[in-house]
Protein backbone atom coordinates (compact mmCIF):
# COMPACT_ATOMS: atom_id res chain seq x y z
CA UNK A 1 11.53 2.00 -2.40
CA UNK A 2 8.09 2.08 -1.78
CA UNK A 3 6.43 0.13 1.47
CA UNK A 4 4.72 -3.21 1.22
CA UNK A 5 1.45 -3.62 0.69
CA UNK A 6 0.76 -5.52 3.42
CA UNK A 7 2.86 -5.85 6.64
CA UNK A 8 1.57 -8.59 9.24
CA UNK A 9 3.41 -9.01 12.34
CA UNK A 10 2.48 -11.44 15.12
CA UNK A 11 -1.22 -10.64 14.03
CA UNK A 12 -3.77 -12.42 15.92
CA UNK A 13 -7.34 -12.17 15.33
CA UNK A 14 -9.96 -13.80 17.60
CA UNK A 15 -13.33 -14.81 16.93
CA UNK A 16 -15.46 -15.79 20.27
CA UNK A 17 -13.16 -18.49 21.19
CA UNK A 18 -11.70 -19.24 18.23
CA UNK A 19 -8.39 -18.16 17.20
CA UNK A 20 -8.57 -17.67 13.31
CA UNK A 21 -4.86 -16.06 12.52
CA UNK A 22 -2.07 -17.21 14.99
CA UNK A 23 0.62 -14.98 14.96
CA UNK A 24 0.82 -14.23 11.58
CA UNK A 25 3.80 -13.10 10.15
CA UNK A 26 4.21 -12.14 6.08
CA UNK A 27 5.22 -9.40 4.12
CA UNK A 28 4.42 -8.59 0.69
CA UNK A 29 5.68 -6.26 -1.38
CA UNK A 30 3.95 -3.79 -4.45
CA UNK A 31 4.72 -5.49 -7.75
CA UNK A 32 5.21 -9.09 -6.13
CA UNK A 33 2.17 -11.13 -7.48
CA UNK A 34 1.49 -13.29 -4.67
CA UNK A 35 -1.14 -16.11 -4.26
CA UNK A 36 -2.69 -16.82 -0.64
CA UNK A 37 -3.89 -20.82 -0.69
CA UNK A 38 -5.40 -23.03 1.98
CA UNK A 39 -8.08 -25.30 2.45
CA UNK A 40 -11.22 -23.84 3.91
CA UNK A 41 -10.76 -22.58 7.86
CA UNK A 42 -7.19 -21.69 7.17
CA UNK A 43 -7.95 -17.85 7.44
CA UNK A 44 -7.68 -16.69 4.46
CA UNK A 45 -11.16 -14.95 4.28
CA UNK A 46 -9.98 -13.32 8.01
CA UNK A 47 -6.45 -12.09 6.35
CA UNK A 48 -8.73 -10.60 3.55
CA UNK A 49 -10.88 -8.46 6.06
CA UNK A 50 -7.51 -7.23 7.49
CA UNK A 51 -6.54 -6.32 4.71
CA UNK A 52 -9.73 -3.95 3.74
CA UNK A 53 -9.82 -3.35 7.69
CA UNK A 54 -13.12 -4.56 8.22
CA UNK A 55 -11.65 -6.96 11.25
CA UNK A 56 -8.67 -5.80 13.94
CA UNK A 57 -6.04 -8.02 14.68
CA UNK A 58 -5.34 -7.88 18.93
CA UNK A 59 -2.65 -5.31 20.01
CA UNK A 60 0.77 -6.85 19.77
CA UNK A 61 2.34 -7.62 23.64
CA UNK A 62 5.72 -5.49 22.39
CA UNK A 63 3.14 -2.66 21.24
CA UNK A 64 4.60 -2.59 17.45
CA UNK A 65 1.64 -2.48 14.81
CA UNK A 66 0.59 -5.87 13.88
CA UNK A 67 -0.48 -4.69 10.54
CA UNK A 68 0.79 -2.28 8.29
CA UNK A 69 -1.29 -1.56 4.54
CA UNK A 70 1.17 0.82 2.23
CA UNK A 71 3.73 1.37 5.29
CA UNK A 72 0.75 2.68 7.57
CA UNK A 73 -1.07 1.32 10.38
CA UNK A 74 -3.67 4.03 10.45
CA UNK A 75 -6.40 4.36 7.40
CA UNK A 76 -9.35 5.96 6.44
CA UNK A 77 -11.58 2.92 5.51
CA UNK A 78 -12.89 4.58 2.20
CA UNK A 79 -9.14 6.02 1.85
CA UNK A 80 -7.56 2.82 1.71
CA UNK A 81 -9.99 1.12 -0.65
CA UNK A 82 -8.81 3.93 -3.32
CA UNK A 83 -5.75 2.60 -3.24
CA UNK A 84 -7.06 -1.26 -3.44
CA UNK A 85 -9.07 -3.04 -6.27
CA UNK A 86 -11.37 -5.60 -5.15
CA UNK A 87 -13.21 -8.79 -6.86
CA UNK A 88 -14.56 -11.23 -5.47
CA UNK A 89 -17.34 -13.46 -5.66
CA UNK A 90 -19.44 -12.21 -2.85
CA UNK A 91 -18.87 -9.15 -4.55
CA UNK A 92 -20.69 -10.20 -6.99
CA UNK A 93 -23.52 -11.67 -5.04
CA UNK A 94 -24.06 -7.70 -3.59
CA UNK A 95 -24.76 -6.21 -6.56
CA UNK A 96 -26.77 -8.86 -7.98
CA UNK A 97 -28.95 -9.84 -4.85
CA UNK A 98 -28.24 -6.92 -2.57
CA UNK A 99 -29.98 -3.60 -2.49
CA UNK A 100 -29.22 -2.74 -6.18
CA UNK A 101 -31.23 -6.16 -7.37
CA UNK A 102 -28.74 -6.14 -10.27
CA UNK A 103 -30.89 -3.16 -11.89
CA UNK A 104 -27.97 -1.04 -12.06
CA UNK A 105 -25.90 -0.79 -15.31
CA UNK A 106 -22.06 -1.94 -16.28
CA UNK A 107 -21.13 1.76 -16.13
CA UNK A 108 -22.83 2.30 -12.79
CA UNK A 109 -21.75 -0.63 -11.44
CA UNK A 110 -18.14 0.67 -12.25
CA UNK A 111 -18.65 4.22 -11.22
CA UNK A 112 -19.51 2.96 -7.24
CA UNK A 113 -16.13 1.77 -7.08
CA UNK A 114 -15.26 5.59 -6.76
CA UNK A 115 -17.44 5.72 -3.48
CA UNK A 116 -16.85 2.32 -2.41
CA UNK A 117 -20.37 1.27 -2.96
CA UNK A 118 -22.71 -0.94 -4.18
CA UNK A 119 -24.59 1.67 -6.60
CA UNK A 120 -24.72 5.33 -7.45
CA UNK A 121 -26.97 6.93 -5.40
CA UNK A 122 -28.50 11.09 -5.59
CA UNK A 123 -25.99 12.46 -2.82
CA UNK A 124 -23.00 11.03 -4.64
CA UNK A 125 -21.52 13.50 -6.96
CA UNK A 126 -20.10 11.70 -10.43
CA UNK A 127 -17.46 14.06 -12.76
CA UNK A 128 -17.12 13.82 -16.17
CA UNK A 129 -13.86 12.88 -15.21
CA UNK A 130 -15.23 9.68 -13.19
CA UNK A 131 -17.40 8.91 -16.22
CA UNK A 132 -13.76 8.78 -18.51
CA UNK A 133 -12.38 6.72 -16.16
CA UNK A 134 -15.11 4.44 -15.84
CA UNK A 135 -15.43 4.00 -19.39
CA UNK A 136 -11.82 3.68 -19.98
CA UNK A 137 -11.95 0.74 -17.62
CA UNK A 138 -14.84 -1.08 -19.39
CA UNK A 139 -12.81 -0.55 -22.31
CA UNK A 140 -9.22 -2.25 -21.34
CA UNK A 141 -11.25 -5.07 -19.73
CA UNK A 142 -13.22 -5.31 -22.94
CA UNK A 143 -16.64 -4.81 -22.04
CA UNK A 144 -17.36 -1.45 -23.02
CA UNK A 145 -20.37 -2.99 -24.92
CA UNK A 146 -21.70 -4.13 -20.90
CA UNK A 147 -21.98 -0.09 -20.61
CA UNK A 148 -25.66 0.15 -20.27
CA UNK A 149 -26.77 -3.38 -20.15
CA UNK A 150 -28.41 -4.15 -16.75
CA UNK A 151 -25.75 -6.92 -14.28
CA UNK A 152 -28.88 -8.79 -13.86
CA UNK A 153 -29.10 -9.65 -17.57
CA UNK A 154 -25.44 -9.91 -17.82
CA UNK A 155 -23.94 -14.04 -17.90
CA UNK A 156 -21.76 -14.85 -14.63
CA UNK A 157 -18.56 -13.88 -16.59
CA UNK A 158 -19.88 -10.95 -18.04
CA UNK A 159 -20.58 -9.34 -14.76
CA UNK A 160 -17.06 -10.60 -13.37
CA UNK A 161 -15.50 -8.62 -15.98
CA UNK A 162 -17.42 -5.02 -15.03
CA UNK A 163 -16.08 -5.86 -11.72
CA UNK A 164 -12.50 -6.04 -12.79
CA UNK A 165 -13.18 -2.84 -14.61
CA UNK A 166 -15.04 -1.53 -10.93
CA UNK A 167 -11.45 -2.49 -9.50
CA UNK A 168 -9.21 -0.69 -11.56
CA UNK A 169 -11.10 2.53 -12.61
CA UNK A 170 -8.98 4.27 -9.64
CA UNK A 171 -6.13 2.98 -10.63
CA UNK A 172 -5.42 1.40 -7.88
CA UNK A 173 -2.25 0.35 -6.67
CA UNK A 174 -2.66 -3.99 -6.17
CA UNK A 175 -5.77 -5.91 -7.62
CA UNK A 176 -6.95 -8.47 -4.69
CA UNK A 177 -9.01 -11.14 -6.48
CA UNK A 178 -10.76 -13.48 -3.44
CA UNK A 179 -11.88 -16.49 -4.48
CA UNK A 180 -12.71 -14.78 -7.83
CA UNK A 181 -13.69 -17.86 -10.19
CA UNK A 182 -16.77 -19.05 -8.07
CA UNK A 183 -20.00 -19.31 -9.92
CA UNK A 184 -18.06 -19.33 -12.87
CA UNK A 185 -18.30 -22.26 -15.93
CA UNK A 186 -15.58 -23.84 -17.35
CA UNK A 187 -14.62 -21.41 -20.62
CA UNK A 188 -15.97 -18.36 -18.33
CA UNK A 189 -13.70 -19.51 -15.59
CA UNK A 190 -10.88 -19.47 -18.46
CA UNK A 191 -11.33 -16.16 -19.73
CA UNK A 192 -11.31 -14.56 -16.86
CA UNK A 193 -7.61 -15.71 -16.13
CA UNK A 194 -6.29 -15.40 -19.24
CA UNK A 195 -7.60 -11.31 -18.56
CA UNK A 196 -5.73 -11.54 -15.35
CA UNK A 197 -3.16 -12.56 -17.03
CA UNK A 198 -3.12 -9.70 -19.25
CA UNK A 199 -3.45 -7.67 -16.72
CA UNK A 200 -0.36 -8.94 -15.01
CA UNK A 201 1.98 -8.42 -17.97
CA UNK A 202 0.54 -4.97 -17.83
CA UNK A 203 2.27 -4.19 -14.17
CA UNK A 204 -1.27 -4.51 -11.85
CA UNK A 205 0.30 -6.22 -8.70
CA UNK A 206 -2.32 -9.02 -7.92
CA UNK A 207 -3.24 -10.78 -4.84
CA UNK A 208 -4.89 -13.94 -5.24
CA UNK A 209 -6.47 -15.61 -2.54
CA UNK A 210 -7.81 -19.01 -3.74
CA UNK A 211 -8.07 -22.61 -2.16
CA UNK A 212 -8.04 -23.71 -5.79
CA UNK A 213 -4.17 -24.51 -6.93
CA UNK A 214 -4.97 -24.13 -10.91
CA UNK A 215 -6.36 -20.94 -10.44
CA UNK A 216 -2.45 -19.77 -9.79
CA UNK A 217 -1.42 -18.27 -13.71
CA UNK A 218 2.21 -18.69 -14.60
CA UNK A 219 2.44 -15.12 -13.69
CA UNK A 220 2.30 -15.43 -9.98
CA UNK A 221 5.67 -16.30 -8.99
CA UNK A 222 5.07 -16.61 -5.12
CA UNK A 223 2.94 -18.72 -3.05
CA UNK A 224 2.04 -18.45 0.78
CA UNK A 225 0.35 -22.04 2.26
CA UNK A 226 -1.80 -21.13 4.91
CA UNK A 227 -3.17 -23.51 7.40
CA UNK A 228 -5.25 -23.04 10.93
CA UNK A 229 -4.50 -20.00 10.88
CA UNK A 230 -0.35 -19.90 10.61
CA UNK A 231 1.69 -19.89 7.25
CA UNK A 232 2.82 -23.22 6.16
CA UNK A 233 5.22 -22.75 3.57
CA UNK A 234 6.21 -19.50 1.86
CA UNK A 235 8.08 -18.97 -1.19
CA UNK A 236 8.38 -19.12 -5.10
CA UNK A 237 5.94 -21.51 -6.66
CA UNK A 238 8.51 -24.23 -7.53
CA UNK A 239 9.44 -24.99 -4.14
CA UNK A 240 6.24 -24.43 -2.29
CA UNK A 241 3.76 -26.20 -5.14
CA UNK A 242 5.09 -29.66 -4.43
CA UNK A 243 2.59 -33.08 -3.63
CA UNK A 244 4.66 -32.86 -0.09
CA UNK A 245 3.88 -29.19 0.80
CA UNK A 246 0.46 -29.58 -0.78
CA UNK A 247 0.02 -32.75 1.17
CA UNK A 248 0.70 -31.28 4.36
CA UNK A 249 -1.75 -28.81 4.16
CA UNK A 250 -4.59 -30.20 2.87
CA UNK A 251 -4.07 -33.32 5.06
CA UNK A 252 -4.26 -35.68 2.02
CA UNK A 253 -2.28 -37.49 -0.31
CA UNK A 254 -1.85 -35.42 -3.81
CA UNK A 255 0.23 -35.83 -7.01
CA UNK A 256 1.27 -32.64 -8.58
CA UNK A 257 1.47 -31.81 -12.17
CA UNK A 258 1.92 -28.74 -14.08
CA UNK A 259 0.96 -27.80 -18.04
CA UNK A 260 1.97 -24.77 -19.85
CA UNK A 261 3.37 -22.95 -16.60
CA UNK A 262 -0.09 -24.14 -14.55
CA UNK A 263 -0.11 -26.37 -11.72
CA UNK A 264 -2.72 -29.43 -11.54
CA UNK A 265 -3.43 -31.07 -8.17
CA UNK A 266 -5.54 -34.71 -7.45
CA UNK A 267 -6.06 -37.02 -4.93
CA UNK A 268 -3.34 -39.93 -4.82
CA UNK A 269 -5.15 -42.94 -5.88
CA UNK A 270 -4.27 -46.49 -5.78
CA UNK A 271 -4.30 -46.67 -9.35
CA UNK A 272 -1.35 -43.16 -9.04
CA UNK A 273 0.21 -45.35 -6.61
CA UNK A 274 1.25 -47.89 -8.30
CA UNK A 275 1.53 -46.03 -11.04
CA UNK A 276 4.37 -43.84 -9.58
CA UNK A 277 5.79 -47.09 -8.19
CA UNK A 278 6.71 -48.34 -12.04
């Protein structure tokens, strides 16, 4: 059986005085699509940097790890993001405004992800092999046609899609999307899930980290509620996407509906109320 993908035991991460994960305790295994939600503040951006080890949780008092990635507690940084495919929206915003300007092409773009980058630069050696895989990415993400076109000229979505393809040119072993929709339009935001969808049925385990509840595709069967830090609720969607559980940890009424295996969330309005009193 092989280990988890992420192993969190009493973490605790401190940040100046503030104590952003409390104790955390979760488990989650490789081919268990999972979906981390919680309003803003709840740590999810904190449990992502764990993750990709750019924070430390504290030493645990009973001196086991307090974080395990793939079974091990010790990684080489550029190691470890071999083995995990990355998107995310600020991401994005380093290619496109960082020190690449968004010159660099789709291929490019996709061949850093074999140095952990954001660009190919002269001391960086790229095989043909690289250049296969690369392509082969663009390909199953369909935007092999995004090969030499610059990300600055590319629409919001397009670029999105080079980075999935940037993700899983290593083949890696989960796909963590962070708060992946942002700065994306309605139909763009659509696409894009409907290719994470695909990719799903295709055996990528995927890690969603979202504060948005109908960015969760039928797909993911499990749901962890964060809030200040601690997990709420933890379990399969049914039971943990409910107005109550919701409620609780976005400190506000909600009524809860789902369409075609998706889950839609609103404020509880007068108008709902009585409705729902009828």
């Amino acid at each position: 059986m092989s280990a988890p993908l992420l192993e969190l035991t009493d973490a605790t991460v401190l940040l100046g005085e503030a104590r952003v994960l409390d104790r955390l305790t979760l488990s989650i295994h490789a081919g268990e699509h999972t979906a981390l939600l919680g309003p803003n503040g709840s740590g999810k951006s904190t449990l992502m940097k764990l993750l990709t080890l750019q924070l430390y949780p504290l030493a645990a008092e009973n001196g086991a790890a307090p974080i395990r990635v793939f079974g091990r507690d010790r990684w080489d940084v550029f190691a470890l993001r071999s083995q995990l495919g990355i998107v995310s929206a600020d991401l994005h915003d380093r290619f496109v405004h960082g020190n690449s300007n968004g010159v660099i092409s789709g291929l490019e773009a996709v061949l850093s992800g074999f140095f952990a980058s954001h660009g190919v630069f002269a001391h960086q050696r790229v095989t043909a092999a690289m250049r296969q895989k690369a392509s082969d990415a663009l390909e199953r993400v369909g935007a092999a046609h995004l090969a030499m076109t610059p990300l600055a000229t590319m629409s919001t979505g397009e670029a999105r899609r080079v980075l999935i393809a940037r993700a899983l040119a290593h083949r890696p072993k989960a796909l963590v999307l962070d708060e992946p929709t942002r700065g994306l339009d309605l139909v763009a935001r659509h696409h894009f899930m409907e290719q994470i969808r695909g990719l799903a049925r295709q055996g990528v385990t995927l890690l969603l980290v979202t504060h948005h509840v109908d960015e969760i595709i039928p797909e993911i069967a499990r749901v962890i509620l964060l809030q200040r830090g601690r997990v709420a609720r933890d379990g399969p969607k049914t039971a943990v996407l409910t107005a109550a559980s919701l409620g609780f940890v976005f400190e506000a009424p909600l009524v809860v509906e789902t369409v075609d295996g998706y889950y839609d969330v609103k404020l509880k309005t007068e108008k709902s109320k009585l409705k729902s009193k009828r």
